[in-house]
Protein backbone atom coordinates (compact mmCIF):
# COMPACT_ATOMS: atom_id res chain seq x y z
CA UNK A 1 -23.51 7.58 5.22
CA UNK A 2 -25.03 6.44 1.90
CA UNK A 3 -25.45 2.66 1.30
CA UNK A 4 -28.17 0.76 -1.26
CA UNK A 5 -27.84 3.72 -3.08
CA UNK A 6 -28.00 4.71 -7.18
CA UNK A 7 -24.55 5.73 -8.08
CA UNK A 8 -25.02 9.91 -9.30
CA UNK A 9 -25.04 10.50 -12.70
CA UNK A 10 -22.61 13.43 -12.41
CA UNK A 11 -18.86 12.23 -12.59
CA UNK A 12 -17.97 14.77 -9.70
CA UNK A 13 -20.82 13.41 -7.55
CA UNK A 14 -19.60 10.25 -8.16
CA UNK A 15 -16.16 10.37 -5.98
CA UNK A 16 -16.21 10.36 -2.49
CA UNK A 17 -13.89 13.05 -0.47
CA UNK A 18 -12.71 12.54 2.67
CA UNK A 19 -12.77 15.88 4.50
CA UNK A 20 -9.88 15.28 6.75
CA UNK A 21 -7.57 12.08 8.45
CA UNK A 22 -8.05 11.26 11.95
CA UNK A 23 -3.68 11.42 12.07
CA UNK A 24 -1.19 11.93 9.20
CA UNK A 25 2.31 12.87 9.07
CA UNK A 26 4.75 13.60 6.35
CA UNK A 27 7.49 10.88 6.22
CA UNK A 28 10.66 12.00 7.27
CA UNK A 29 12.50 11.53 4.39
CA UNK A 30 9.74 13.75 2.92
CA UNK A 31 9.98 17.02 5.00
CA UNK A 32 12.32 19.10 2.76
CA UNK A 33 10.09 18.25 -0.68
CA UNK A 34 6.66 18.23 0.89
CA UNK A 35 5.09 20.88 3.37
CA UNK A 36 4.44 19.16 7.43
CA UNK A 37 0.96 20.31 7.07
CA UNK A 38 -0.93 20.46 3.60
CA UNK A 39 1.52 17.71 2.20
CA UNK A 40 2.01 19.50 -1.06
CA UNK A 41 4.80 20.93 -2.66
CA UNK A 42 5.38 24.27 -2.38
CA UNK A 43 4.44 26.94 -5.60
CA UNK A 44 7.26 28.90 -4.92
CA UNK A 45 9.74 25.67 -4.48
CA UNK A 46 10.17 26.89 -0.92
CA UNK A 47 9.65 25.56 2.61
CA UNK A 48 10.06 27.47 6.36
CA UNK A 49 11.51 25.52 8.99
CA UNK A 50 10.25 25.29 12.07
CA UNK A 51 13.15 27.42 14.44
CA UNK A 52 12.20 25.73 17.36
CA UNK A 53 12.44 21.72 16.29
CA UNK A 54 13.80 22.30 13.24
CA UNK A 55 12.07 19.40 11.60
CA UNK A 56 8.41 20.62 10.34
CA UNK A 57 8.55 22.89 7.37
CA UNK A 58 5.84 24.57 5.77
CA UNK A 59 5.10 26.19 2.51
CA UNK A 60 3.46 29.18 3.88
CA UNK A 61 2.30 30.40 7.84
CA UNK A 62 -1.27 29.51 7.48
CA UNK A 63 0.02 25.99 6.97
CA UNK A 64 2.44 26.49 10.20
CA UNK A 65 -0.46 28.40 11.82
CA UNK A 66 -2.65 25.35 11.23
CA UNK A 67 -0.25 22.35 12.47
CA UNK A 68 0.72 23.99 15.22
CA UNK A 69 -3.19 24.56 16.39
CA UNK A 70 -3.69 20.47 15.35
CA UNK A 71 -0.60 18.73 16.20
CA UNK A 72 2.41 20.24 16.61
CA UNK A 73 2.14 22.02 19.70
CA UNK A 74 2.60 19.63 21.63
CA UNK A 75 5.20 17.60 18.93
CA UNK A 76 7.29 20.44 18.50
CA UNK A 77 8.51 20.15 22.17
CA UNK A 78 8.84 16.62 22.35
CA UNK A 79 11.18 16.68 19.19
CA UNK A 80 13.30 19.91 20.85
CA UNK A 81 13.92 17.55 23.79
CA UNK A 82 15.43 14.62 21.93
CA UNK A 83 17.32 16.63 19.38
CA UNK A 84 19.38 15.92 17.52
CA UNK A 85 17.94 12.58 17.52
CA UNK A 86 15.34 12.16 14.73
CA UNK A 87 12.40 9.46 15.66
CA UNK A 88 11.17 7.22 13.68
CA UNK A 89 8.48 8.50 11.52
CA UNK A 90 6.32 5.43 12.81
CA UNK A 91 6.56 6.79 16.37
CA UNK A 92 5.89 10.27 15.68
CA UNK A 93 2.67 9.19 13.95
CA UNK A 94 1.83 7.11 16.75
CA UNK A 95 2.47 10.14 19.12
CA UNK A 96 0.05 12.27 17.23
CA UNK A 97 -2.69 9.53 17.31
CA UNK A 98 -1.90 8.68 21.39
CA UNK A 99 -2.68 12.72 20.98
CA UNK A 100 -6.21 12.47 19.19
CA UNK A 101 -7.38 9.93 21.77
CA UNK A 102 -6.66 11.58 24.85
CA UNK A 103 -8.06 14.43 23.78
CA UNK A 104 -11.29 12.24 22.31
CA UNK A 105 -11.35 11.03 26.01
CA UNK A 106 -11.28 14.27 27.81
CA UNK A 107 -13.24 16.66 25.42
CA UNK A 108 -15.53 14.14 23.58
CA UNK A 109 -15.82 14.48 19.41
CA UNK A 110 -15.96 17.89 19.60
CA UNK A 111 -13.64 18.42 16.69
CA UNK A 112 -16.40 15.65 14.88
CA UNK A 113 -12.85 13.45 14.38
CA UNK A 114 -15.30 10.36 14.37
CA UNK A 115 -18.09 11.76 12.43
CA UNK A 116 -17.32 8.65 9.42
CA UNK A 117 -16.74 5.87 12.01
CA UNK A 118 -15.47 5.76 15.54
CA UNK A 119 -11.94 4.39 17.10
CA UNK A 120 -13.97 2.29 19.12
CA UNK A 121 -15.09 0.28 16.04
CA UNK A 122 -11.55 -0.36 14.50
CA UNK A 123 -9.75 -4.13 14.68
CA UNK A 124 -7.05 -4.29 16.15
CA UNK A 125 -6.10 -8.12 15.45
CA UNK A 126 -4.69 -7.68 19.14
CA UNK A 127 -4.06 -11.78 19.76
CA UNK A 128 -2.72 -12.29 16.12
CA UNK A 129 -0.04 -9.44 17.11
CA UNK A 130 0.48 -10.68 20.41
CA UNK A 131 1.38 -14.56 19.06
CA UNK A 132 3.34 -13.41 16.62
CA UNK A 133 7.29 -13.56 17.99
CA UNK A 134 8.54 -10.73 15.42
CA UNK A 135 5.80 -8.90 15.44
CA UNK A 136 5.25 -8.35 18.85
CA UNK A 137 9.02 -7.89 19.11
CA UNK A 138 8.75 -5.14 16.93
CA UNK A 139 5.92 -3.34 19.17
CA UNK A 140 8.29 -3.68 21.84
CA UNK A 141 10.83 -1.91 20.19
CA UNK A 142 8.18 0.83 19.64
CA UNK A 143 7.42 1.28 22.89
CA UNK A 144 10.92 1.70 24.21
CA UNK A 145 11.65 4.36 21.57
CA UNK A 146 7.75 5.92 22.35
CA UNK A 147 8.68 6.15 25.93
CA UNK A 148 11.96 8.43 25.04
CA UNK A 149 10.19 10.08 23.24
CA UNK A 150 7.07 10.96 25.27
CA UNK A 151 8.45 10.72 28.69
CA UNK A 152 6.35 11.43 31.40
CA UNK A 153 3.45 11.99 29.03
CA UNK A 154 4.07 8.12 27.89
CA UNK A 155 0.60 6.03 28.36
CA UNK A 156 0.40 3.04 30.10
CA UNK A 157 1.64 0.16 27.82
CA UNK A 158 -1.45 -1.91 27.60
CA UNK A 159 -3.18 1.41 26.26
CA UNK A 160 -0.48 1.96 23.56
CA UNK A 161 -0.62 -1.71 22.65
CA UNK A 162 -3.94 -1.04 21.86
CA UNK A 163 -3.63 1.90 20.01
CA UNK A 164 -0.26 0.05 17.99
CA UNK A 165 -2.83 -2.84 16.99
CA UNK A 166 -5.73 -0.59 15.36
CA UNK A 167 -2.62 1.76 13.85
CA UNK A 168 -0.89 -0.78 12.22
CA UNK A 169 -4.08 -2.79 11.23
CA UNK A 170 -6.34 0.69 9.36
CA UNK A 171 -3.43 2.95 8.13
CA UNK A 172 -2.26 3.45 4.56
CA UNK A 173 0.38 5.65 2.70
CA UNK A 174 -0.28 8.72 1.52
CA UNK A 175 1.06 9.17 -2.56
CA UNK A 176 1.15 11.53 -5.01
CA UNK A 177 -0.23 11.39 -8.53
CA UNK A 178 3.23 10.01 -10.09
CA UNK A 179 3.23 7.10 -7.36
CA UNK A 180 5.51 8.54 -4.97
CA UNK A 181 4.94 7.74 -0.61
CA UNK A 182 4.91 10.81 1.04
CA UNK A 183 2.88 10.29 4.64
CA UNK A 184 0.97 8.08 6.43
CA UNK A 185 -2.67 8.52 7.45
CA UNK A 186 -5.81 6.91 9.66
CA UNK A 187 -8.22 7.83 8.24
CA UNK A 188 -11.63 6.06 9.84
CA UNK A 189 -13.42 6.37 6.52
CA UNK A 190 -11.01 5.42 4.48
CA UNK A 191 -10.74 2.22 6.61
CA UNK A 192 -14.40 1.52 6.52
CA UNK A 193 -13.72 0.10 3.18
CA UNK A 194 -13.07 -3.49 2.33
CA UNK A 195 -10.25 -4.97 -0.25
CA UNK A 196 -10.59 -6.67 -3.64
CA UNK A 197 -7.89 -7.40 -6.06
CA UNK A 198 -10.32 -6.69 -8.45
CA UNK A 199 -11.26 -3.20 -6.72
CA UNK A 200 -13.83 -0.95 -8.50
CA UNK A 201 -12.67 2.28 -6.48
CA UNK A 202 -9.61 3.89 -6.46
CA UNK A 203 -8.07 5.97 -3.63
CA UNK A 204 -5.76 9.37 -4.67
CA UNK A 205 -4.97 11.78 -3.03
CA UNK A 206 -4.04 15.83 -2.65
CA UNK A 207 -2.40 16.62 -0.49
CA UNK A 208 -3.67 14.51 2.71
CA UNK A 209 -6.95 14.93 1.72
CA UNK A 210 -8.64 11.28 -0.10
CA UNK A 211 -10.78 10.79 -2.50
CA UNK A 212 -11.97 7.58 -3.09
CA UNK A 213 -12.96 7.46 -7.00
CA UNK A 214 -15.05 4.92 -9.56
CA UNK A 215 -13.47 2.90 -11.53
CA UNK A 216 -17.12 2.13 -13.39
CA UNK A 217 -19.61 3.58 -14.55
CA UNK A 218 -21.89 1.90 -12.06
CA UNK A 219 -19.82 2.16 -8.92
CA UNK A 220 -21.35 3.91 -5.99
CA UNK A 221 -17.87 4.96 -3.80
CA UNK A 222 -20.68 6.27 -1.12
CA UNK A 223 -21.90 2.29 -0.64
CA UNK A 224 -19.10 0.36 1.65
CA UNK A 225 -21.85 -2.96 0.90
CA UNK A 226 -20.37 -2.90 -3.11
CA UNK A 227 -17.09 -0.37 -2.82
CA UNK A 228 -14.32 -1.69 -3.01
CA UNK A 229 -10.15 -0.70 -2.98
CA UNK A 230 -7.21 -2.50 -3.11
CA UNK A 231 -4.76 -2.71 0.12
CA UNK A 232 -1.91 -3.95 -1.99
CA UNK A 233 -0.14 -4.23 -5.53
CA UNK A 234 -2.96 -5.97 -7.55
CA UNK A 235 -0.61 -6.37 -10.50
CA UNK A 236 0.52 -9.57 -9.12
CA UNK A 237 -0.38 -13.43 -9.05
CA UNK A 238 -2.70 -14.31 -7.29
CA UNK A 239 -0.05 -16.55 -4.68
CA UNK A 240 1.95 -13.39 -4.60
CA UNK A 241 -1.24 -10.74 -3.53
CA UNK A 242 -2.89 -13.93 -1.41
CA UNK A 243 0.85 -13.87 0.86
CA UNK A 244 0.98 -10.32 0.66
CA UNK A 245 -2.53 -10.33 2.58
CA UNK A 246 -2.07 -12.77 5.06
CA UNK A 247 1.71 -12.09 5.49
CA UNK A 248 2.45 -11.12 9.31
CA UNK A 249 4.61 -8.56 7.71
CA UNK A 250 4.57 -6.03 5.13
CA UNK A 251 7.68 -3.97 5.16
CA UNK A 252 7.89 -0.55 4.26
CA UNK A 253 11.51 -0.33 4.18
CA UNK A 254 12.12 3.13 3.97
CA UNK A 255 10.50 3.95 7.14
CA UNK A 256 10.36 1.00 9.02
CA UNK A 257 6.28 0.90 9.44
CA UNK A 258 4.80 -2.58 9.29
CA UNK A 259 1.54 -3.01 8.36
CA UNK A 260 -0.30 -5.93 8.97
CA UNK A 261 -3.75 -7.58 6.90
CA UNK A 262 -4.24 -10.88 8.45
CA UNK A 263 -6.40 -12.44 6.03
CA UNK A 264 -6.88 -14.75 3.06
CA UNK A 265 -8.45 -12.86 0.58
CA UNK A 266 -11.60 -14.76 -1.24
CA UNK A 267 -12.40 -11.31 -3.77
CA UNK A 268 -14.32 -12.95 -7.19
CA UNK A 269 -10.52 -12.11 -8.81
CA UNK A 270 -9.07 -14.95 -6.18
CA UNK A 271 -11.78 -17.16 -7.02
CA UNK A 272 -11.56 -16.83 -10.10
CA UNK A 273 -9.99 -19.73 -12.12
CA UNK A 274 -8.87 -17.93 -15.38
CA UNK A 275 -6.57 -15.43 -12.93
CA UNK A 276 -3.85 -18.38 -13.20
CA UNK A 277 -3.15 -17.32 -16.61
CA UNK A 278 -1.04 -15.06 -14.85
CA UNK A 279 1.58 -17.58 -13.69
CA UNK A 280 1.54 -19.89 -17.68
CA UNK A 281 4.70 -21.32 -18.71
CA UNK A 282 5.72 -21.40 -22.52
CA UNK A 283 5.22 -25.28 -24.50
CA UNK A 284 8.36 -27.05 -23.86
CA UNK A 285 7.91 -27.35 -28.22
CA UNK A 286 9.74 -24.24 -28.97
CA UNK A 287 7.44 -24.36 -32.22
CA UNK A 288 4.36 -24.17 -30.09
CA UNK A 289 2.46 -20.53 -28.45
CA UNK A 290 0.24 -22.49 -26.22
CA UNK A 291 0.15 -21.46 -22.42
CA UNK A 292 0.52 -24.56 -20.09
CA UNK A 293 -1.57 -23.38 -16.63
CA UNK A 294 0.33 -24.04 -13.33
CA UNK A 295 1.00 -21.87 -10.46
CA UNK A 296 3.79 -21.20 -8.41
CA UNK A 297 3.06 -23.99 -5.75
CA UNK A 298 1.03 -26.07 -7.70
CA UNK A 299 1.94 -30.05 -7.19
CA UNK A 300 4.82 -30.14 -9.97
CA UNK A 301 3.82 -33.10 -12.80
CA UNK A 302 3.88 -34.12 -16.38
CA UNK A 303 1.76 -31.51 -19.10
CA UNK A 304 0.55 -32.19 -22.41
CA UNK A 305 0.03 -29.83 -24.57
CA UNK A 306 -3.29 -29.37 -26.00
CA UNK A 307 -2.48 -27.96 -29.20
CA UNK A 308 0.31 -29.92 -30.06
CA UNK A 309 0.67 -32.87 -27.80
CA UNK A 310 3.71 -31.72 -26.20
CA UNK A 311 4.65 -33.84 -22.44
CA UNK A 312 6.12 -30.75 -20.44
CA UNK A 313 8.20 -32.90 -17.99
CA UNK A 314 7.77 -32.39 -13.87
CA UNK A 315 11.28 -31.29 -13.76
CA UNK A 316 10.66 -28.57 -16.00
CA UNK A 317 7.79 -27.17 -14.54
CA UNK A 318 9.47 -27.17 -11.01
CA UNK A 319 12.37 -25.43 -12.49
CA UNK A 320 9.63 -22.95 -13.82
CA UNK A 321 8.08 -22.66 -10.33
CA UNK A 322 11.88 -22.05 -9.03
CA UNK A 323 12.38 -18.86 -11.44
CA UNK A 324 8.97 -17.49 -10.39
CA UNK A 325 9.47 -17.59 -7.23
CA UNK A 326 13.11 -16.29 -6.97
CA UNK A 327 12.10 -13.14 -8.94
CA UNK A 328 11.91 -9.97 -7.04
CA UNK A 329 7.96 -8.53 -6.54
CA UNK A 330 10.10 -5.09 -6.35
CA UNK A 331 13.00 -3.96 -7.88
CA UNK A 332 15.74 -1.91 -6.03
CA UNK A 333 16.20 1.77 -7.47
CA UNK A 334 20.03 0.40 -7.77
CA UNK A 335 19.10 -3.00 -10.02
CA UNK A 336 21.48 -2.82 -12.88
CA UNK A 337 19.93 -2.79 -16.30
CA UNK A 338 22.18 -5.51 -17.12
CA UNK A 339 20.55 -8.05 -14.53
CA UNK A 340 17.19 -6.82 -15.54
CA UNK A 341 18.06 -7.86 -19.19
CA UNK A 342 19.63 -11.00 -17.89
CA UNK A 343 16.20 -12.12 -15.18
CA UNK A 344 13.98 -10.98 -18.79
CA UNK A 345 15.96 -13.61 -20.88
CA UNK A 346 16.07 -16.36 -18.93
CA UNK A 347 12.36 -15.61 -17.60
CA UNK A 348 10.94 -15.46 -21.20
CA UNK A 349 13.04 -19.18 -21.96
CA UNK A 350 9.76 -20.45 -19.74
CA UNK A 351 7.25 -18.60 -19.04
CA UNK A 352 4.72 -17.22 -20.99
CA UNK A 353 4.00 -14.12 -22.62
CA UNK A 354 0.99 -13.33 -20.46
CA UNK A 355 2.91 -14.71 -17.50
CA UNK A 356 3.07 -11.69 -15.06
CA UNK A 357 6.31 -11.95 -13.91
CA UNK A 358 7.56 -11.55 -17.33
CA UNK A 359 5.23 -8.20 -18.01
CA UNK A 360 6.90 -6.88 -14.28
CA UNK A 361 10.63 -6.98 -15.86
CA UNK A 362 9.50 -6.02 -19.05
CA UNK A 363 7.78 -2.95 -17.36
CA UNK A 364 10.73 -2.41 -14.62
CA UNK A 365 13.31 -2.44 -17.96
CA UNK A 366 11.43 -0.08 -19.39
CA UNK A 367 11.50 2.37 -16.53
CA UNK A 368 15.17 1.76 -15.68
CA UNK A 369 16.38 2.96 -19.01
CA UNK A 370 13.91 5.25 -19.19
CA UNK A 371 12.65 4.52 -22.19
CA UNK A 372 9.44 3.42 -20.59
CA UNK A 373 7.44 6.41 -22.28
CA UNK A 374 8.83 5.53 -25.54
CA UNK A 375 7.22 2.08 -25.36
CA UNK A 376 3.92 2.79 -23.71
CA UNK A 377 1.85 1.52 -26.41
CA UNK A 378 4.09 -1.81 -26.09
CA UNK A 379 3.70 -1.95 -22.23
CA UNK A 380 0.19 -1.15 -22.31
CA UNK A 381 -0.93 -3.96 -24.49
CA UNK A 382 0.90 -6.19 -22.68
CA UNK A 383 -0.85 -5.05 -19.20
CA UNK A 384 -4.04 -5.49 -21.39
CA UNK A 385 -3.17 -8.82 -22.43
CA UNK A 386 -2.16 -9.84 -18.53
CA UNK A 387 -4.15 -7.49 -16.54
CA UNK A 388 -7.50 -7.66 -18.57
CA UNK A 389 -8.22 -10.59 -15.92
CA UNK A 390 -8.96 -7.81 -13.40
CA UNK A 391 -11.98 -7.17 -14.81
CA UNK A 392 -11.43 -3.19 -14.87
CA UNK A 393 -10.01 -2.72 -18.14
């Protein structure tokens, strides 16, 4: 592994690939657009069902030819027992890495699986899990459904536990270009890397392969001392990416997986003062641009305004806290453009124009009338304006 090392000139040289993950699956809700194996669409538009679990589909039979030698094998006759009962697509990626360490423990690395870090080495966060009532609830749940699914190939439950910690701990999502989840992966290199919500690498993807890129010109993706990505949605305030961190839960709704971070993040971004921008609230003087600086928990009191001498009353600013903090971080596929408008409005009453939460709805309007193309220039300037604190632009 390089590390202390001059970034390459060349551009190509310059982004890290990831040859293959130690696990992956395509999310169920995935199968019919995106091929079990490669993870890509199909040229022809077309994908071949597996006849015997009817589940896997593949764009061609060197995919199916390929699965079946790394994975499905064994998958495809678990699935044919419980049919027509569909697990979860958390346990069947579970099942395939219980898979990859029993083999690792009765072969060795033969397959070089570990050849960018070893299982071994991963956290696991085990006691944070384990003291955590929902959490550990959750694992529970997994295990009952694991077992059914398994049966007598099901490992002993202190052995899964483990393997559910270090899972759920070094995973991430697998996404196309436009955004969109399509699998899961642990990958051991991948999870070598440490976060930053000011991240100068970014992670895409083709298929299931990775490829971590630059985002400067004096990155080195190859050193994991100075290399950094982003584990969540940095376009947020910095209370809103700090409990995102150190939340004991974020939900992936769509498929149920839970991934955990377990940390307070202390990235230069976090520490940096200027981020609260982010979170400003408008001049109670309707005549005045100035940004009053507060945050959504800050201790609400009495402002002036330094550019026109303004008192922004406590109430006000805990009423501005209030909106913040009741506005979605997400917005449901189904959100009316109508409420959108409405949450814009009464957001841009208070808070500032480089207030985050306001460049979210403006962004999510956009989108949801699909217009979003239209005003790119618009958005953009206003991500500039907000997001410039990120130090990437």
């Amino acid at each position: 592994m390089i590390t202390n090392a001059k970034a390459p000139d060349n551009i190509y040289q310059r982004i890290r690939y990831f040859d293959e993950p130690f696990a992956y699956i395509c999310l169920n809700y995935q199968v019919e657009k995106y091929c079990s194996h490669c993870l890509r669409k199909p040229d022809n538009g077309k994908l071949y069902k597996c006849a015997k679990c009817e589940l896997a589909r593949y764009c061609n039979k060197e995919c199916q030819r390929l699965a079946w030698k790394k994975h499905h094998r064994a998958e495809c006759e678990r699935l044919k027992m419980v049919y027509p009962n569909l697990p979860l697509s958390e346990v069947l990626f579970l099942s395939r890495i219980i898979d990859r360490i029993l083999l690792l423990e009765q072969y060795g690395d033969k397959h070089k699986w570990e050849k960018s870090r070893k299982w071994s080495n991963l956290m696991g966060h085990e006691n944070d899990i384990r003291n955590d009532k929902l959490r550990y609830a959750h694992f529970e749940k997994i295990y009952e459904k694991m077992a059914i699914f398994r049966k007598d190939e099901m490992i002993e439950k202190e052995k899964f536990y483990e393997i559910f910690c270090k899972t759920t701990i070094n995973s991430h999502s697998i996404h196309t270009n436009a955004g969109d989840e399509i699998g899961l992966a642990l990958d051991l290199g991948v999870s070598a890397y440490d976060h930053s919500c000011r991240p100068n690498c970014s992670l895409v993807f083709d298929g299931f392969h990775a490829y971590l890129r630059p985002l400067t010109s004096e990155t080195n993706a190859f050193d994991l001392h100075v290399a950094r990505i982003s584990y969540i949605d940095i376009g947020c305030s910095r209370y809103q990416r700090q409990k995102q961190l150190k939340s004991k839960w974020y939900l992936r709704v769509l498929f149920a997986f839970l991934f955990c971070m377990y940390f307070d993040c202390q990235c230069d971004r976090c520490m940096d003062q200027s981020d609260i921008i982010l979170t400003s609230i408008r001049c109670k003087n309707e005549l005045c641009d100035e940004a009053l600086i507060i945050t959504e928990i800050s201790e609400p009191i009495d402002i002036k305004c330094t550019k026109c001498m303004q008192i922004t009353d406590a109430n006000h600013i805990k009423k501005c806290q209030q909106l913040m903090l009741n506005l979605p971080i997400q917005f449901d596929i189904n959100c009316s453009t109508e409420n959108l408008k409405e949450k814009l409005n009464e957001a841009m009453k208070y808070l500032h124009t480089k207030n985050v939460y306001v460049t979210r709805l403006k962004a999510a309007l956009l989108h949801f009338t699909g217009t979003l193309n239209d005003n790119l220039l618009l958005i953009q300037k206003s991500v500039y304006e907000n997001y410039r604190f990120f130090k990437i632009i």
